[in-house]
N, C-alpha and C. Protein backbone atom coordinates (compact mmCIF):
# COMPACT_ATOMS: atom_id res chain seq x y z
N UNK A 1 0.82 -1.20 0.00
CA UNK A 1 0.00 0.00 0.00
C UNK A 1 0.86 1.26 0.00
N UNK A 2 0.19 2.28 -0.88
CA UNK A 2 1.17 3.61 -0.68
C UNK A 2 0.68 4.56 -0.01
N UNK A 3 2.03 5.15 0.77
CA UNK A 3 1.84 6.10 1.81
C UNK A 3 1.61 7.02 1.41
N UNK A 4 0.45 7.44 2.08
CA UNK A 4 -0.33 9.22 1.92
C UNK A 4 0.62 10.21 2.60
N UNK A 5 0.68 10.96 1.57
CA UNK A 5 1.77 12.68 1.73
C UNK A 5 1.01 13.04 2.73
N UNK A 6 1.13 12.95 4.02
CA UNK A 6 0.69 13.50 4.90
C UNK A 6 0.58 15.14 5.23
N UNK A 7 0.19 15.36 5.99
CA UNK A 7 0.66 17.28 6.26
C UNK A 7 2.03 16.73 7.08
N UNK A 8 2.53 16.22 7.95
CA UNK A 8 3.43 15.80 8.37
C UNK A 8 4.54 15.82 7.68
N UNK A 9 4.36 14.72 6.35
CA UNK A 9 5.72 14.95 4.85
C UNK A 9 6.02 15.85 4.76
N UNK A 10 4.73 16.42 4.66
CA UNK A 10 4.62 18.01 3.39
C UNK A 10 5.24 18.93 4.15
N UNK A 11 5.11 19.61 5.47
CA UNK A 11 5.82 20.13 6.45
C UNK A 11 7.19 19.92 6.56
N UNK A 12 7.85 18.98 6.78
CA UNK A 12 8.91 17.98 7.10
C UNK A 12 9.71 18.61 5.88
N UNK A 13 9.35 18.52 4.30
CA UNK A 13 9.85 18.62 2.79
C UNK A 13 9.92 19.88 3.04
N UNK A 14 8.68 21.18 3.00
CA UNK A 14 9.06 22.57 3.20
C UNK A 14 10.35 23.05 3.97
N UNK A 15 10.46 22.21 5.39
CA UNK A 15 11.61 22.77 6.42
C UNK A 15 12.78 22.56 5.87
N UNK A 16 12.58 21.76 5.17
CA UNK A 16 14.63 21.05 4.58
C UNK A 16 14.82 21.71 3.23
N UNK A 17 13.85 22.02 2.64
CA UNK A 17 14.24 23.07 1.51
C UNK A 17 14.39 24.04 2.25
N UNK A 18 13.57 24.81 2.76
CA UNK A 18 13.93 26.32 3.75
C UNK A 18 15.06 26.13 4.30
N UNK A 19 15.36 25.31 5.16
CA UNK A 19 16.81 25.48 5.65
C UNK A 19 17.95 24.88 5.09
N UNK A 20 17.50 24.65 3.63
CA UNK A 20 18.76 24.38 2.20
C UNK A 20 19.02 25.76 1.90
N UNK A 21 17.74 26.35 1.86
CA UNK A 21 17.82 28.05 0.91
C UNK A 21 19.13 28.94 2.28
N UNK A 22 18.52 28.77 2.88
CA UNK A 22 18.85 29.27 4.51
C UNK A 22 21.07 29.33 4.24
N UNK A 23 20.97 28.26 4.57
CA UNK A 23 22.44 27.40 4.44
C UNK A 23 23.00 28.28 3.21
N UNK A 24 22.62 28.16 1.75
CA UNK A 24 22.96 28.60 0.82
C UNK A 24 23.34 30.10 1.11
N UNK A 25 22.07 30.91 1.74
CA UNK A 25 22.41 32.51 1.31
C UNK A 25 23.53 33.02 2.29
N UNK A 26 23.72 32.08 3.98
CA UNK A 26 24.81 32.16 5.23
C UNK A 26 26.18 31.89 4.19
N UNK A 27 25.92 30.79 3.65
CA UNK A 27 27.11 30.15 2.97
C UNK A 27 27.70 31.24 1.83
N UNK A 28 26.57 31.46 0.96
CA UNK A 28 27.61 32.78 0.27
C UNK A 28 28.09 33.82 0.56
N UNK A 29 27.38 34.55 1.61
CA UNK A 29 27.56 35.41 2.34
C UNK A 29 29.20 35.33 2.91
N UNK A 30 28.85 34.27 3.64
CA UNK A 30 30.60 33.89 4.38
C UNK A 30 31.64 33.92 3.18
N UNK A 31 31.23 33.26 2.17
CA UNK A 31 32.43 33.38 0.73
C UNK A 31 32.32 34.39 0.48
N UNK A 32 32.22 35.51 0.13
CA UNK A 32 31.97 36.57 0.01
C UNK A 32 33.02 37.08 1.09
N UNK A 33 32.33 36.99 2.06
CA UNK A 33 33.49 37.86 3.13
C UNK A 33 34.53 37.25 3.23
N UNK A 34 35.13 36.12 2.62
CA UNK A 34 36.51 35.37 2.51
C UNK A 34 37.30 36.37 1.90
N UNK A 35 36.12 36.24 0.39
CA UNK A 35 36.89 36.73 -0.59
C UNK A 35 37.36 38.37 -0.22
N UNK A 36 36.22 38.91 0.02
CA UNK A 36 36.83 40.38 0.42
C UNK A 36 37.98 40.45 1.48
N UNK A 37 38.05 39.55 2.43
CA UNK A 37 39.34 40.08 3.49
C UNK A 37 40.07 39.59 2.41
N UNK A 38 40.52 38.46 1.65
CA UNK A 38 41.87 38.36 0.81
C UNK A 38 42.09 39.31 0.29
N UNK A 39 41.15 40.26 -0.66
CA UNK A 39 41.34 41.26 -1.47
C UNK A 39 42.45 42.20 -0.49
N UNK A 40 41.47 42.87 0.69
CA UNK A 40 42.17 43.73 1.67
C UNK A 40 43.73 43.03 2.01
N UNK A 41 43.85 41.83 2.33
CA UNK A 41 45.07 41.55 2.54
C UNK A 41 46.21 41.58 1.77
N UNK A 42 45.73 41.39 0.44
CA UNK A 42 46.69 41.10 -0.91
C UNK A 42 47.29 42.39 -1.04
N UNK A 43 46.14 43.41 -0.66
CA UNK A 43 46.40 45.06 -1.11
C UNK A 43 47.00 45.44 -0.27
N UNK A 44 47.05 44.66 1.19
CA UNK A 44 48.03 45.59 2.39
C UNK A 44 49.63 45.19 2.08
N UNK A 45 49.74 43.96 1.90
CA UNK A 45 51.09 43.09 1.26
C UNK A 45 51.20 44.04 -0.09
N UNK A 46 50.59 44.35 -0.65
CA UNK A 46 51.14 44.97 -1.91
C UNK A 46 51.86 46.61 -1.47
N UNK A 47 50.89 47.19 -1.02
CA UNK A 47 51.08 48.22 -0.28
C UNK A 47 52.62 48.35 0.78
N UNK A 48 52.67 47.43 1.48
CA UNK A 48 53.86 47.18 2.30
C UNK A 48 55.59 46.89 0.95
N UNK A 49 54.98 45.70 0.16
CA UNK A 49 56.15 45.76 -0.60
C UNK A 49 56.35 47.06 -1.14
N UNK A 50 55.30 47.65 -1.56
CA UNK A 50 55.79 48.98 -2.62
C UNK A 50 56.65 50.12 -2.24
N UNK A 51 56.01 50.29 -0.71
CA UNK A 51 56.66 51.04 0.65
C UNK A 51 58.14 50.42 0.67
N UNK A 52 58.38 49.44 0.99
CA UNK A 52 60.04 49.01 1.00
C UNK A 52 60.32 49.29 -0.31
């Protein structure tokens, strides 16, 4: 016999996509701010060699 999509499933399926989307936008966010401190760092090292 096949199991009825309960409201239970259906609930259950909404939360784990939402907190896929969730994960995703934290997650780029954080790459994002990786990428920008390297930028700042590359430019302070550049900055420092140019100075010597």
């Amino acid at each position: 016999m096949k199991k009825r999509a309960t409201i239970n499933n259906r609930s259950r399926v909404a939360n784990t996509s939402r907190r896929r989307q969730l994960l995703k936008r934290v997650h780029s966010k954080v790459i994002s701010r990786r990428q920008q401190y390297q930028m700042t760092e590359l430019a302070q090292e550049w900055a420092s060699a140019i100075a010597n």
